[in-house]
Protein backbone atom coordinates (compact mmCIF):
# COMPACT_ATOMS: atom_id res chain seq x y z
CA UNK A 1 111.35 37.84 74.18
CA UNK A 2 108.57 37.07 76.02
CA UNK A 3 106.47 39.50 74.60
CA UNK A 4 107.46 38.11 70.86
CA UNK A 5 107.11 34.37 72.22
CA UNK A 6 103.68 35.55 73.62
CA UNK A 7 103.35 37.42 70.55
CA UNK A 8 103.93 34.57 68.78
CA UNK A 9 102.08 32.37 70.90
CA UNK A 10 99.00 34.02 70.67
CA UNK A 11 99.58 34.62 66.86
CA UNK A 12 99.70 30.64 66.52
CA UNK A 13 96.36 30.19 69.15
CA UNK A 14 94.57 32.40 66.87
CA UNK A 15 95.89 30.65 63.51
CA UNK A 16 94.92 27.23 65.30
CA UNK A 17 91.59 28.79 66.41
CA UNK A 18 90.93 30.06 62.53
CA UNK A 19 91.88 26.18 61.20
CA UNK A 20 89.35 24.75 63.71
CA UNK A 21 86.33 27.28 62.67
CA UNK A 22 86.99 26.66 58.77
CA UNK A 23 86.83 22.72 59.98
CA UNK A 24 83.93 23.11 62.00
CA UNK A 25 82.45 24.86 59.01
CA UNK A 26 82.82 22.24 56.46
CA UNK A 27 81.76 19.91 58.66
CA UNK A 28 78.75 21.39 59.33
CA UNK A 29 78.00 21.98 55.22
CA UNK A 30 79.03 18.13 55.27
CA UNK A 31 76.60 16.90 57.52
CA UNK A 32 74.05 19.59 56.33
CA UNK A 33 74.68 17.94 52.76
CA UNK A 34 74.44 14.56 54.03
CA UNK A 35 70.86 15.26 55.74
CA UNK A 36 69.78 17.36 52.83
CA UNK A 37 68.96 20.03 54.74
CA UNK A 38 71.09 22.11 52.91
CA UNK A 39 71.48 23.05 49.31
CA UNK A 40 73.40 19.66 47.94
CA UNK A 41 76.16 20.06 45.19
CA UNK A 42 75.36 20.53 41.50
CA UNK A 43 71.74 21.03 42.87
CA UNK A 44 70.63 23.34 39.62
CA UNK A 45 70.53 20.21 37.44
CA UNK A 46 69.01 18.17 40.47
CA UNK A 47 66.00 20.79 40.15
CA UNK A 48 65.57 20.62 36.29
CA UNK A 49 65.04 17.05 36.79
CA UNK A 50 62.52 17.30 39.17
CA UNK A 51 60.71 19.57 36.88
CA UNK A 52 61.16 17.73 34.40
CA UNK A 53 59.63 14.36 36.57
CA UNK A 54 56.90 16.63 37.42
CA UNK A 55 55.96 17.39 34.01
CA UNK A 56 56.09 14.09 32.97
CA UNK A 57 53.72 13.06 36.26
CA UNK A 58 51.39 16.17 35.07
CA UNK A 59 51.28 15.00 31.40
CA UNK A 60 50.71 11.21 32.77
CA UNK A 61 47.98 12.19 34.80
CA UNK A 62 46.45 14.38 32.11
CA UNK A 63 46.56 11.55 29.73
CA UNK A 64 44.95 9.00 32.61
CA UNK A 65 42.04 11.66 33.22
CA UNK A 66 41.40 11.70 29.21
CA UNK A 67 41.19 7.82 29.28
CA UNK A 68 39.16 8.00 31.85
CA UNK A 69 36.97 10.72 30.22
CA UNK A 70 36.88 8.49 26.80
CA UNK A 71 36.70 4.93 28.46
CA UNK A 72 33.21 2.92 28.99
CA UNK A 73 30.10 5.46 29.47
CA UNK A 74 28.78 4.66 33.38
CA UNK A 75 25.97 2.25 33.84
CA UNK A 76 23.36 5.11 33.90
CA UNK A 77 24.40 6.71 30.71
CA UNK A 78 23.75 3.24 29.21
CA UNK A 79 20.42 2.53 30.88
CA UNK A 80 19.32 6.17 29.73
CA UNK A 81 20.42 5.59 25.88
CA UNK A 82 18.72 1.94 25.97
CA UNK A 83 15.45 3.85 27.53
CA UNK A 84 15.77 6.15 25.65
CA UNK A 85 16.34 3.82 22.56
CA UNK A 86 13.70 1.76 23.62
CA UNK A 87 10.83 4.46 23.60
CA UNK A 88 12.05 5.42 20.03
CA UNK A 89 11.42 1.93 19.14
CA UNK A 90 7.71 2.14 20.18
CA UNK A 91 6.59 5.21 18.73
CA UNK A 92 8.20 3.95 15.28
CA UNK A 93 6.63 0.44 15.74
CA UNK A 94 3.23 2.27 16.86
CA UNK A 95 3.59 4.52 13.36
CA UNK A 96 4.43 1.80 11.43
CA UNK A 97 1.06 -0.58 12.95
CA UNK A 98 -0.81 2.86 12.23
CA UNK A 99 0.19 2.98 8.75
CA UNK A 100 -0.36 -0.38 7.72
CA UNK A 101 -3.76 -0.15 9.46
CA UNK A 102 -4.38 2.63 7.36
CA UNK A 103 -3.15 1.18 4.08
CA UNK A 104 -5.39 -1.94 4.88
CA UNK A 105 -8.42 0.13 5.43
CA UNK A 106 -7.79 1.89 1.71
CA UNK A 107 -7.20 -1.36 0.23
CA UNK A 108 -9.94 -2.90 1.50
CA UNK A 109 -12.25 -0.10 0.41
CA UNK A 110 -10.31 -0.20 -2.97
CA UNK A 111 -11.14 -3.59 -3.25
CA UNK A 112 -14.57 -3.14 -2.23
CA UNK A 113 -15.33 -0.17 -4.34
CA UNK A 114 -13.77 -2.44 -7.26
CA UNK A 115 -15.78 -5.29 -6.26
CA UNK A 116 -18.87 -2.88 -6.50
CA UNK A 117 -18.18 -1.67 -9.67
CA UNK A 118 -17.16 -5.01 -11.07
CA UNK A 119 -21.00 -6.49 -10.08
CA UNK A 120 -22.39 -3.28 -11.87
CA UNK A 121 -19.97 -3.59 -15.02
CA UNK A 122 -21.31 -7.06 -15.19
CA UNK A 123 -25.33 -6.60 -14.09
CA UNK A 124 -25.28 -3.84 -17.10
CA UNK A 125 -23.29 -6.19 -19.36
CA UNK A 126 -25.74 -9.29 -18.43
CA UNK A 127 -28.93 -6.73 -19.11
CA UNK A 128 -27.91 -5.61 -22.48
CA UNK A 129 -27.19 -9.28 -23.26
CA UNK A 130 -30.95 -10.18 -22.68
CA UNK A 131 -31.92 -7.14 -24.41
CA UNK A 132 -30.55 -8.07 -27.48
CA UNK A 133 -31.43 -11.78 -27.32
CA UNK A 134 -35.24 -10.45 -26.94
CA UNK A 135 -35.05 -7.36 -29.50
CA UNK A 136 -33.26 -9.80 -32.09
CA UNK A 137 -36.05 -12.74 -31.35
CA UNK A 138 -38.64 -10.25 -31.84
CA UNK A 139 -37.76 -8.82 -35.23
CA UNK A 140 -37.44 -12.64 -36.65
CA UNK A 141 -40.42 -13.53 -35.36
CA UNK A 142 -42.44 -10.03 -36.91
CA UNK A 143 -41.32 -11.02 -40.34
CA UNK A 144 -43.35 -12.88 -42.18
CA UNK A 145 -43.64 -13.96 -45.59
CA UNK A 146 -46.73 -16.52 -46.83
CA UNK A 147 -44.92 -17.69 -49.87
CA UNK A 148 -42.09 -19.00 -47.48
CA UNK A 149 -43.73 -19.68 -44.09
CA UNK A 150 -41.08 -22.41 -43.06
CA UNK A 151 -38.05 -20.13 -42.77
CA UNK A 152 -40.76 -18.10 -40.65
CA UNK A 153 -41.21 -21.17 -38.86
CA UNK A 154 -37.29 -21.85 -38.17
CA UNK A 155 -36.83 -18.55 -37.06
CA UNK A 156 -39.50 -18.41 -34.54
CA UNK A 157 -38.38 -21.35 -32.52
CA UNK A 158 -34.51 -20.23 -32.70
CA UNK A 159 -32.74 -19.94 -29.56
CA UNK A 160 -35.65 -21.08 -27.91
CA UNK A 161 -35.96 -24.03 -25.19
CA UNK A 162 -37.03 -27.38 -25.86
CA UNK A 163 -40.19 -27.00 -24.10
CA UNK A 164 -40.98 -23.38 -25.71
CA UNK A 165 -40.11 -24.79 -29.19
CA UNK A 166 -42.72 -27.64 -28.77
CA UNK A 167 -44.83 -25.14 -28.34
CA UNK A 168 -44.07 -22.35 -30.89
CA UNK A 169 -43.92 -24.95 -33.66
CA UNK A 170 -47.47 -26.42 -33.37
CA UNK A 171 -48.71 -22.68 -32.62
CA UNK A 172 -46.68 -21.89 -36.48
CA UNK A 173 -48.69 -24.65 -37.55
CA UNK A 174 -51.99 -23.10 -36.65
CA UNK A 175 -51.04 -19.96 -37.48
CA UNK A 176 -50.19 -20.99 -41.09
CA UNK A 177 -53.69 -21.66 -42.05
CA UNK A 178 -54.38 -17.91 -41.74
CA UNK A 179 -51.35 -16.55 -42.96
CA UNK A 180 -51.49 -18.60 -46.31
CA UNK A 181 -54.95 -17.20 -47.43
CA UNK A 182 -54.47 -13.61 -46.37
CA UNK A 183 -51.27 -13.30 -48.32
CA UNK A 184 -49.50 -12.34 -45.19
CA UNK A 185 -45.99 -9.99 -45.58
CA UNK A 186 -44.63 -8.32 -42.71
CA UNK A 187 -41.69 -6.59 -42.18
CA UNK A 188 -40.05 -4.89 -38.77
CA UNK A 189 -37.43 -3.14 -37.35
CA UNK A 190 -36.14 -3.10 -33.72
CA UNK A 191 -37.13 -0.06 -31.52
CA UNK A 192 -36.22 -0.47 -28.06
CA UNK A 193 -35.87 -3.43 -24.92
CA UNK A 194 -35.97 -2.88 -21.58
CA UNK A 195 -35.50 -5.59 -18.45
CA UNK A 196 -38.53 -5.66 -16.78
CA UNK A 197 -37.05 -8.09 -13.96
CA UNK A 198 -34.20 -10.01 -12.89
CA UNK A 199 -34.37 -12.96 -10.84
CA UNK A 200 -31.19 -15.45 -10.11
CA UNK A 201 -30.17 -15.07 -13.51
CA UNK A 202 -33.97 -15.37 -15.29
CA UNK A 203 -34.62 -12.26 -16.88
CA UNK A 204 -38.31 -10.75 -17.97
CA UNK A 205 -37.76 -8.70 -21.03
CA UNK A 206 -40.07 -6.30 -22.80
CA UNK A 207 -39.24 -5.64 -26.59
CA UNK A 208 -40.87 -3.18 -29.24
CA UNK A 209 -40.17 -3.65 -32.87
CA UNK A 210 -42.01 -1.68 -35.51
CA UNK A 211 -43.99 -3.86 -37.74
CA UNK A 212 -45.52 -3.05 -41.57
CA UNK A 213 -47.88 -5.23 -42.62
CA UNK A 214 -49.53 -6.05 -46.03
CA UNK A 215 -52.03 -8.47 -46.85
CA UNK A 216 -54.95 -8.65 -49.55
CA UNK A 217 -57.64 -6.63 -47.89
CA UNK A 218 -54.54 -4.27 -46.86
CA UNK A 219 -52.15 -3.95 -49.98
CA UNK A 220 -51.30 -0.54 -49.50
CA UNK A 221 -49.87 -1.80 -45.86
CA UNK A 222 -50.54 -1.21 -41.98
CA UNK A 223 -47.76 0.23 -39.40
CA UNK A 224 -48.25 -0.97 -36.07
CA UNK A 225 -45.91 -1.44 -33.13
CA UNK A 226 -45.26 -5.34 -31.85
CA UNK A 227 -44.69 -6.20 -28.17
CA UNK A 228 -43.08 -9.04 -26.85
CA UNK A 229 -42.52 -10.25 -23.13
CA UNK A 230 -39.83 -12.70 -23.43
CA UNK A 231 -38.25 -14.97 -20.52
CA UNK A 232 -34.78 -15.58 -20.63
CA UNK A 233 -32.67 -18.02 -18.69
CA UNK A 234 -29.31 -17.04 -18.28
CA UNK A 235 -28.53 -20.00 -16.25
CA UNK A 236 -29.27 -22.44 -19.25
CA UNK A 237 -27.21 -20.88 -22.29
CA UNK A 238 -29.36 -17.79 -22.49
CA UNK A 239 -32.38 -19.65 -23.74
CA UNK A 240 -35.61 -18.47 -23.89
CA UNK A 241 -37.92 -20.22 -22.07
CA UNK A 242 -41.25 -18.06 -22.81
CA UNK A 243 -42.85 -16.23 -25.19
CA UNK A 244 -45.96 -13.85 -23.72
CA UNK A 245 -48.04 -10.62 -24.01
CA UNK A 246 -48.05 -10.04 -27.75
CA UNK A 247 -49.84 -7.48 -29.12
CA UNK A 248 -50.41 -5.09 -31.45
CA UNK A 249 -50.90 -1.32 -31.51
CA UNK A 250 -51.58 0.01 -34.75
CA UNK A 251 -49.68 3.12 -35.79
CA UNK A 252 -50.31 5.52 -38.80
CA UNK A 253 -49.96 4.05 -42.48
């Protein structure tokens, strides 16, 4: 009896003794729960959120280092590209001062070389002017006729000056008690004229016309060659203003 009431005193003891470990156990898991020190309940889906919170912080910081790659450039960027900018500026400005230089220089030698020719278009056209004015006043003033002298008269004195045609006219006079008796008849043709000088618009003109003359001791007729020195004033209408040097050079019959 004793033996089964120890027997069955130690059997409770140790069933008492197992109760209090299994206690002392849950407590412990309890308190290790409570201070997290030990795994906590449902702690699989507790860890796929914390990945999941540190993906998202990954991605968020990824995304703030991109903003921060793409935001505003940093002061010395900007100072280089306005430098840089800046020295672009100049060399374009400086080719763009050199080309207009250069495209003044070929204008103004254009415009110079134009000007040139211009004064030489003109100083040719002004010469052959006078030439023709002298050639044309020479052949009137070669032909002659005795029968007529008065148209000879008109003729010599055309295009002349005032002063020159005073002149002329009492030398026709003179000359028309020669002409009358000899039975003077000339004829000429232009040959050449040539501007001897030019001087602030007063040309000196040399003109040779080719004169055939027939009078009664020389029916048959004498060829000679005529030159006249005329002055001509361009300034005053292209008048001409004297009448020198004329001779005659007898040429073959």
């Amino acid at each position: 009896m004793t033996v089964t009431e120890n027997g069955t005193k130690k059997t409770s003891s140790e069933v008492t003794d197992d109760e209090k470990t299994e206690m002392s156990t849950r407590d412990s898991k309890t308190s290790a729960e409570a201070s997290g020190s030990g795994p906590p309940v449902g702690s699989d889906s507790s860890d796929d959120e914390r990945i999941e919170e540190d993906s998202k912080a990954i991605e968020e910081d990824s995304k703030a280092v991109e903003s921060e790659a793409s935001g505003p450039e940093p002061p010395v960027q900007k100072v280089r590209r306005r430098v840089s900018i800046s020295v672009r500026g100049l060399i374009l400005s400086a080719v763009i001062c050199v080309l207009v230089g250069a495209i003044g220089v070929l204008a103004w030698l254009y415009i110079g070389a134009h000007s040139k020719l211009d004064a030489q278009a003109r100083e040719a056209g002004n010469d052959k002017r006078a030439e023709e004015i002298a050639l044309d006043y020479a052949v009137r003033a070669a032909q002659m006729n005795y029968q007529d002298l008065n148209a000879w008269k008109v003729e010599l004195v055309k295009g002349t000056s005032p002063e020159l045609k005073e002149k002329l006219s009492k030398a026709a006079n003179d000359m028309e008690q020669i002409l009358a008796p000899l039975q003077w008849t000339s004829t000429a043709r232009p040959l050449a004229a040539k501007v001897r000088s030019d001087t602030g618009g007063t040309y000196i003109v040399d003109a040779f016309v080719s004169v055939l003359t027939k009078t009664v001791q020389a029916p048959e007729g004498l060829q000679s060659t005529a030159t006249y020195s005329l002055t001509i004033d361009s300034n005053k209408d292209w008048q001409i203003s004297d009448v020198g040097g004329i001779g005659a050079t007898p040429g073959p019959r």
